[in-house]
PDB file of N, CA and C in Angstrom:
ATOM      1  N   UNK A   1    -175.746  92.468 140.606  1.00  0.00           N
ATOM      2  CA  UNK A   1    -175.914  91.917 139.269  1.00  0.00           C
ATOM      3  C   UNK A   1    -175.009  92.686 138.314  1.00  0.00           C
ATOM      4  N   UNK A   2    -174.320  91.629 137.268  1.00  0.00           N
ATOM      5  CA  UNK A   2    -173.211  92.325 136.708  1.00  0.00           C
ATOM      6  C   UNK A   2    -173.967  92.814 135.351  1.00  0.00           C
ATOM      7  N   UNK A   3    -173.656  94.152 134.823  1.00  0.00           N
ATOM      8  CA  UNK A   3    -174.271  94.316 133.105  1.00  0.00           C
ATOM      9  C   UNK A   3    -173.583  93.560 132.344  1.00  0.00           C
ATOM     10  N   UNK A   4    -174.663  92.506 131.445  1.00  0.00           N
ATOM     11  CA  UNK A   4    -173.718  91.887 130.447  1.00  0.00           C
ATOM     12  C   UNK A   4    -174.195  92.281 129.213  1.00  0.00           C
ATOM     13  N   UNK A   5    -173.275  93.169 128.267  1.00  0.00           N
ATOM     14  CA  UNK A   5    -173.361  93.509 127.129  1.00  0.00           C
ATOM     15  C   UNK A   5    -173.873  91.962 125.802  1.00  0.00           C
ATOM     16  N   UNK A   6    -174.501  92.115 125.364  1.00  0.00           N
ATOM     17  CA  UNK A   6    -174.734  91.391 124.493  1.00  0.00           C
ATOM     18  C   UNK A   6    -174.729  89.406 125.780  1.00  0.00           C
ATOM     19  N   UNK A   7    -174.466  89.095 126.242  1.00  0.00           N
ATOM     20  CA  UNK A   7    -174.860  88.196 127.422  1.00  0.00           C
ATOM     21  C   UNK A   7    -173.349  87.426 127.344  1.00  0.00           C
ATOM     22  N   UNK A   8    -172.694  88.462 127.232  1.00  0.00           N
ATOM     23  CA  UNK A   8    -171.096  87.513 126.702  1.00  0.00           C
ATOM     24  C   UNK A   8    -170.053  87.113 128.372  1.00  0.00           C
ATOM     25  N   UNK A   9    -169.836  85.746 128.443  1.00  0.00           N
ATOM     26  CA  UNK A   9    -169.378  85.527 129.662  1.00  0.00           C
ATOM     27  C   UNK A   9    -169.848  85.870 130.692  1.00  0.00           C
ATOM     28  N   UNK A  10    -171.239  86.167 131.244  1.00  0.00           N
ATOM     29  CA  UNK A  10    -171.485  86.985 132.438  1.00  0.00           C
ATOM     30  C   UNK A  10    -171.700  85.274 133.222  1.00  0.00           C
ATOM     31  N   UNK A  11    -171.510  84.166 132.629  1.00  0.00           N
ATOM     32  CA  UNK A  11    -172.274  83.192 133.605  1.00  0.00           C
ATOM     33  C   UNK A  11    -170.955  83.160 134.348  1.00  0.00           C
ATOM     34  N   UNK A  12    -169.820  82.650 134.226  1.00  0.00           N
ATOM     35  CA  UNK A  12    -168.507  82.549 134.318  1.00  0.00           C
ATOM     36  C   UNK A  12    -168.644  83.790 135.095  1.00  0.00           C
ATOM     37  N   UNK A  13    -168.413  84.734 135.171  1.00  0.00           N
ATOM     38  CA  UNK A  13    -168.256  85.547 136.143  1.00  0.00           C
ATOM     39  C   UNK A  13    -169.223  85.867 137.034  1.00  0.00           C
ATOM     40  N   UNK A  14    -170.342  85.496 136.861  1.00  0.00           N
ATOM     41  CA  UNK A  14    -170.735  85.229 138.504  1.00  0.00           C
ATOM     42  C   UNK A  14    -170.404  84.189 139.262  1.00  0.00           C
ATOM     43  N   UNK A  15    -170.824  82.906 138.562  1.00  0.00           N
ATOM     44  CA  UNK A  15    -169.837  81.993 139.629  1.00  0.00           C
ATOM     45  C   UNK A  15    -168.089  82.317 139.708  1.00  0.00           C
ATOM     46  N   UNK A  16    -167.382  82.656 139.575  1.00  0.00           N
ATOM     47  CA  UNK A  16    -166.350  82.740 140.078  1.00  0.00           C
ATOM     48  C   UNK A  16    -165.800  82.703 141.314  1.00  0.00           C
ATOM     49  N   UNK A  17    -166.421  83.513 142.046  1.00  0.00           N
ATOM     50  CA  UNK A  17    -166.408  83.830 143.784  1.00  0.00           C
ATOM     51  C   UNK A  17    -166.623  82.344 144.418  1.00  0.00           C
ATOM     52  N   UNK A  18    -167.593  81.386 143.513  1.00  0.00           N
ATOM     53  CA  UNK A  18    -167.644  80.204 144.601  1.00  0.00           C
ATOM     54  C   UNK A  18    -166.762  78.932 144.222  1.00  0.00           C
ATOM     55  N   UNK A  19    -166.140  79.564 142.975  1.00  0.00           N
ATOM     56  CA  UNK A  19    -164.539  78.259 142.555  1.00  0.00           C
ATOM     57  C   UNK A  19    -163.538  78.221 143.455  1.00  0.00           C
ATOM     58  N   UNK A  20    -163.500  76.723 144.026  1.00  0.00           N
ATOM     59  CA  UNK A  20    -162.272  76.218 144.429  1.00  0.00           C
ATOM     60  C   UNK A  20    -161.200  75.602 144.016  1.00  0.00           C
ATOM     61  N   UNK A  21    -160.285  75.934 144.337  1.00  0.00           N
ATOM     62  CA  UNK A  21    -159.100  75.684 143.672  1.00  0.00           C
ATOM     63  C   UNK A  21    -157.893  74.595 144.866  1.00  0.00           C
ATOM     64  N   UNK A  22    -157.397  73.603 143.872  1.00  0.00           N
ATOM     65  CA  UNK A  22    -156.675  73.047 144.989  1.00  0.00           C
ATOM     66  C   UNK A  22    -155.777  73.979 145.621  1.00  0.00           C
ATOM     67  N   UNK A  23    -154.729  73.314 146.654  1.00  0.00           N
ATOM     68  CA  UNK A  23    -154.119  74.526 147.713  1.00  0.00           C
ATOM     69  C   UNK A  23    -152.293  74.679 146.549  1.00  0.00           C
ATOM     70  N   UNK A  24    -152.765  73.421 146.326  1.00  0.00           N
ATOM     71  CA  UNK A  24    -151.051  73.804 145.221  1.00  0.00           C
ATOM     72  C   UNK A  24    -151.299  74.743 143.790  1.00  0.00           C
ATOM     73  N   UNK A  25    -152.840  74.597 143.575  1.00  0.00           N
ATOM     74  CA  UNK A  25    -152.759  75.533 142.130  1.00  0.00           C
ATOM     75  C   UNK A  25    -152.993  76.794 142.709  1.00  0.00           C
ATOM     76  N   UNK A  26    -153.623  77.394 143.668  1.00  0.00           N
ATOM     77  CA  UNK A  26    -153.483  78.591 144.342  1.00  0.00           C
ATOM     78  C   UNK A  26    -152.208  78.821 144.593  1.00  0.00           C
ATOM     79  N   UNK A  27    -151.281  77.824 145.202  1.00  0.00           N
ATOM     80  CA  UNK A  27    -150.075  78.590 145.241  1.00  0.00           C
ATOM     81  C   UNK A  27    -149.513  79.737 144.316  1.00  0.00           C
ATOM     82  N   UNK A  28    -149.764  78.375 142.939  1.00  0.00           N
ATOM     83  CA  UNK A  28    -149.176  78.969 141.547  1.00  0.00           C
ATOM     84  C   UNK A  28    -149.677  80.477 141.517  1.00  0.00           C
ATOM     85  N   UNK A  29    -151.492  80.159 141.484  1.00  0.00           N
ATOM     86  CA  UNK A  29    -151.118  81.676 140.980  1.00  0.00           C
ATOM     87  C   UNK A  29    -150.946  82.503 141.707  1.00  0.00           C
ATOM     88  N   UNK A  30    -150.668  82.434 143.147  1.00  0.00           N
ATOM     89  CA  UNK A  30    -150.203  83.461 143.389  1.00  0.00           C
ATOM     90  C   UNK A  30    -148.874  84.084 143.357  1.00  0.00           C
ATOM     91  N   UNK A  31    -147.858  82.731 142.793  1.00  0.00           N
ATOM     92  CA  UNK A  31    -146.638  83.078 142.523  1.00  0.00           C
ATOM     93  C   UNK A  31    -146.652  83.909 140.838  1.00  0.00           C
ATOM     94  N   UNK A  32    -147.508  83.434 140.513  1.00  0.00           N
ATOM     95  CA  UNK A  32    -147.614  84.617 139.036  1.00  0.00           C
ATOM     96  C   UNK A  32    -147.378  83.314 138.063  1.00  0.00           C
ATOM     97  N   UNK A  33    -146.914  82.172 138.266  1.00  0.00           N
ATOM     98  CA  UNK A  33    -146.808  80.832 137.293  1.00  0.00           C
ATOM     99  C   UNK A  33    -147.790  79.856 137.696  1.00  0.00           C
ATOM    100  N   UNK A  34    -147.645  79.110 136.387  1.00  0.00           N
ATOM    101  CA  UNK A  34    -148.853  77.870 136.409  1.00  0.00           C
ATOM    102  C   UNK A  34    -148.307  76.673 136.062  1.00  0.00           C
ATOM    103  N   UNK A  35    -148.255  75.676 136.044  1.00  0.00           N
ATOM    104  CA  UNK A  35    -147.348  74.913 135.170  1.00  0.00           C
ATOM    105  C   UNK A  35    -148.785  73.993 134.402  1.00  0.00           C
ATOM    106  N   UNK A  36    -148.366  74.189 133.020  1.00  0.00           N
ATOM    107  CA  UNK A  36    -149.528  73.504 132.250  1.00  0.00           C
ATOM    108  C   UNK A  36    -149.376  72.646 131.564  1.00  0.00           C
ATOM    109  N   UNK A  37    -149.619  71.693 130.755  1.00  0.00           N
ATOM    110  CA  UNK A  37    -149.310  70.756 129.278  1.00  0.00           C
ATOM    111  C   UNK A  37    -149.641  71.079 128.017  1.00  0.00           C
ATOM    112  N   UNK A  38    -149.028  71.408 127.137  1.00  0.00           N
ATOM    113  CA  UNK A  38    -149.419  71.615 126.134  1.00  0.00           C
ATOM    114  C   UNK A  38    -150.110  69.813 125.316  1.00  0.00           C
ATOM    115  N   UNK A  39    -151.313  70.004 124.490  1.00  0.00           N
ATOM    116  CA  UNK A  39    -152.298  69.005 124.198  1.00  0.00           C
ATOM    117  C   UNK A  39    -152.044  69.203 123.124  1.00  0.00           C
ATOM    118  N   UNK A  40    -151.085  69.556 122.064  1.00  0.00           N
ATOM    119  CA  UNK A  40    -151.756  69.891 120.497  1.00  0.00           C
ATOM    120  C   UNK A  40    -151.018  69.097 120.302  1.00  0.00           C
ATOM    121  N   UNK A  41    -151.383  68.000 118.919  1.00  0.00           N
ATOM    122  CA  UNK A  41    -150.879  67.432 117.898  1.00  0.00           C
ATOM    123  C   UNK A  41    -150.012  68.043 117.290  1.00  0.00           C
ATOM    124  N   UNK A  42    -148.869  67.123 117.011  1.00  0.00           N
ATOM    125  CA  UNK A  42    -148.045  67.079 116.021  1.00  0.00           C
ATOM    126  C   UNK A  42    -148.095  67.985 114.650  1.00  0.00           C
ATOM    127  N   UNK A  43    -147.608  69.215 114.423  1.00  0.00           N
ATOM    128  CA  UNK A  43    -148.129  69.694 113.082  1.00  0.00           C
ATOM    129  C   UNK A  43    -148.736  70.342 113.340  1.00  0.00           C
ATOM    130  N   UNK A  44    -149.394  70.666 114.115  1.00  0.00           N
ATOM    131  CA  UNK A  44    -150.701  71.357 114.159  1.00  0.00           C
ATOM    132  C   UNK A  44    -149.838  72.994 114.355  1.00  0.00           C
ATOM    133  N   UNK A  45    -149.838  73.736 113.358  1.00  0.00           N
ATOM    134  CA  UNK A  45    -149.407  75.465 113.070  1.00  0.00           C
ATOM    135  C   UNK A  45    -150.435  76.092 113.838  1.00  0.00           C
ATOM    136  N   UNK A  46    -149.897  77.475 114.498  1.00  0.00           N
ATOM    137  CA  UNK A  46    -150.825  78.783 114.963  1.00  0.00           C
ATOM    138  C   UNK A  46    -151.396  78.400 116.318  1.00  0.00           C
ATOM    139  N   UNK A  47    -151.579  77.177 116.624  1.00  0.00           N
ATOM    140  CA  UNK A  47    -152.231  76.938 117.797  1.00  0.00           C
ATOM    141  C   UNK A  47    -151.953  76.283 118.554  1.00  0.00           C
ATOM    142  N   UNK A  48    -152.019  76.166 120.224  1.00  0.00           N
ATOM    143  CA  UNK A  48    -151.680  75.269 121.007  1.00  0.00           C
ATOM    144  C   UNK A  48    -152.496  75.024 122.577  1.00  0.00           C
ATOM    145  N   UNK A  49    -152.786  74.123 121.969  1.00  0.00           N
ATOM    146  CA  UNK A  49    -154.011  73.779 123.510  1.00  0.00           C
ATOM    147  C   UNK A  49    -153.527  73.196 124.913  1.00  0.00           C
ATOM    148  N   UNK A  50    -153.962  73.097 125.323  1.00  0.00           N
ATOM    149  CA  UNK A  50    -153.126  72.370 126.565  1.00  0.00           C
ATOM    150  C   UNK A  50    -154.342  72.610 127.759  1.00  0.00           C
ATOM    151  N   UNK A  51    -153.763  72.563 128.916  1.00  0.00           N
ATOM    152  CA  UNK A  51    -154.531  72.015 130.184  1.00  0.00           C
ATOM    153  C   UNK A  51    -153.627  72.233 131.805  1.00  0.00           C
ATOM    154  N   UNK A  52    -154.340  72.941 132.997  1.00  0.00           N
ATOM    155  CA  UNK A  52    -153.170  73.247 133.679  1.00  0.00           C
ATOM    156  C   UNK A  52    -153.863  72.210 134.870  1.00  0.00           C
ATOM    157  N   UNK A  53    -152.036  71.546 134.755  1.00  0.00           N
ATOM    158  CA  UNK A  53    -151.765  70.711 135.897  1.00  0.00           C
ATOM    159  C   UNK A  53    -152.557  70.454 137.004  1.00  0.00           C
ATOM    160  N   UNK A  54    -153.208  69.454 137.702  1.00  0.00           N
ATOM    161  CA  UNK A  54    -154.050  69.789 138.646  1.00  0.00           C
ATOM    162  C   UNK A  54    -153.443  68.276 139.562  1.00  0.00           C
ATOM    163  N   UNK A  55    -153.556  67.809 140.681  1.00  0.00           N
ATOM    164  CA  UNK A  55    -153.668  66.859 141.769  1.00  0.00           C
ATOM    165  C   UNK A  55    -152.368  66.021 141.406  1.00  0.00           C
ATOM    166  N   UNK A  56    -152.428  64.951 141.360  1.00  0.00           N
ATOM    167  CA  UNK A  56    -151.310  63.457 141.228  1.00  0.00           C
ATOM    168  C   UNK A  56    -150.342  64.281 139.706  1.00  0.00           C
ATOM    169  N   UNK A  57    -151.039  64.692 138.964  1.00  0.00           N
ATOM    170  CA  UNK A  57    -150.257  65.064 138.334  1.00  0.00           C
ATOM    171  C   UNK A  57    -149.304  66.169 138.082  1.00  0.00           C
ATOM    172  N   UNK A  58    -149.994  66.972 138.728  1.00  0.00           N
ATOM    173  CA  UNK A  58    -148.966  68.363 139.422  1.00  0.00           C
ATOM    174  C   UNK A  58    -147.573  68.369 139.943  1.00  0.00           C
ATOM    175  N   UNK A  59    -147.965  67.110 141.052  1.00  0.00           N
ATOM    176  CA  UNK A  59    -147.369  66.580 142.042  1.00  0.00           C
ATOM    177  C   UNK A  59    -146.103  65.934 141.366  1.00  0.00           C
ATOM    178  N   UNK A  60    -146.294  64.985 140.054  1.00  0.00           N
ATOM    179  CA  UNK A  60    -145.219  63.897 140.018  1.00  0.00           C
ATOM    180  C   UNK A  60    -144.600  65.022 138.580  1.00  0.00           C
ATOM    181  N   UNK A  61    -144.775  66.111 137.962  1.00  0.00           N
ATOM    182  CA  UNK A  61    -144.174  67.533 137.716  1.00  0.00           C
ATOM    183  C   UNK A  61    -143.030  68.346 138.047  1.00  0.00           C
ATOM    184  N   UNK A  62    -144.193  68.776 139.481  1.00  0.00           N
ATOM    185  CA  UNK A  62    -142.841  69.574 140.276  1.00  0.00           C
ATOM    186  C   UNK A  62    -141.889  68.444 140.794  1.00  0.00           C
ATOM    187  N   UNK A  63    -141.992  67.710 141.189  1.00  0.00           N
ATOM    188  CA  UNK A  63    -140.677  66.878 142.044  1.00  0.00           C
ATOM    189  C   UNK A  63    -139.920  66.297 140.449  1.00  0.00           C
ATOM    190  N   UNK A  64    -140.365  66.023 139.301  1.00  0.00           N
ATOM    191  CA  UNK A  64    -139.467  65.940 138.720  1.00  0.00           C
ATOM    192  C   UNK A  64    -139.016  67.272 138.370  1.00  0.00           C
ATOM    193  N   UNK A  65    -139.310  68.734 138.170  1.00  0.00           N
ATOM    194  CA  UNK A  65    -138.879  70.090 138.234  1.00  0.00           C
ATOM    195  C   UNK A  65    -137.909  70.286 139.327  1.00  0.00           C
ATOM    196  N   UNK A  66    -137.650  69.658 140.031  1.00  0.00           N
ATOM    197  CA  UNK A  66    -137.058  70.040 141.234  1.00  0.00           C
ATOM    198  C   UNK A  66    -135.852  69.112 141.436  1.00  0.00           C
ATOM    199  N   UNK A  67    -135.937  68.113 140.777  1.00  0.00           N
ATOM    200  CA  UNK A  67    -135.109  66.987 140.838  1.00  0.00           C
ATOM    201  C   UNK A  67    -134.143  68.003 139.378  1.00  0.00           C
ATOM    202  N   UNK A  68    -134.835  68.392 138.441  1.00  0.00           N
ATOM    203  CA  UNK A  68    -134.006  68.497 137.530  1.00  0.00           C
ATOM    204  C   UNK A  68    -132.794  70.056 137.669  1.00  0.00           C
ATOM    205  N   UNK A  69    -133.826  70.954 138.601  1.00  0.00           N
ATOM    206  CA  UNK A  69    -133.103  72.168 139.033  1.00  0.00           C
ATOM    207  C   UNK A  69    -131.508  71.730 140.122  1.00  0.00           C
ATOM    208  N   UNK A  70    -132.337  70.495 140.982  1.00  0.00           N
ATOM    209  CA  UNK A  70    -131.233  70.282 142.332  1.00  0.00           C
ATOM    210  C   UNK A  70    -129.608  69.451 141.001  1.00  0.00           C
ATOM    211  N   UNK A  71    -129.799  68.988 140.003  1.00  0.00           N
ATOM    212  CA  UNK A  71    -128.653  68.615 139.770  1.00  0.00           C
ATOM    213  C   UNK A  71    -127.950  69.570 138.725  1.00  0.00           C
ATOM    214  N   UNK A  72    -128.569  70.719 138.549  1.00  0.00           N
ATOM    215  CA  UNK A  72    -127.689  71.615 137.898  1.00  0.00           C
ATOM    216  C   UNK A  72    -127.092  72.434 138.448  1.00  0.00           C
TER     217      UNK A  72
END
């Protein structure tokens, strides 16, 4: 059992150990990169939200990443 000071994030870190991750976003991190989308509106100063890549969409990403590296 982990000490949680004031009860901050301790749920999140106990489940952790039983998150699965697809086999291509494990790749990432173990290459140390992620490839993500940034989500923020137009205008929007100081902040930027976004969301990391996961399944069909990962997928049609890197092959355009790869398409764009092979012609330079």
């Amino acid at each position: 059992q982990l000490a949680c000071p004031l009860d901050l994030g301790c749920h999140s870190v106990e489940r952790a150990p039983l998150a699965k991750f697809d086999e291509a976003v494990q790749e990432q991190f173990n290459s140390g990169r992620l490839l993500a989308r940034i989500a923020s509106r137009p205008g929007q100063s100081g902040r930027a939200d976004g969301y990391i890549l996961e399944g069909k969409e990962l997928e049609f990403y890197s092959k355009k990443m790869q398409k764009k590296k092979s012609t330079k």
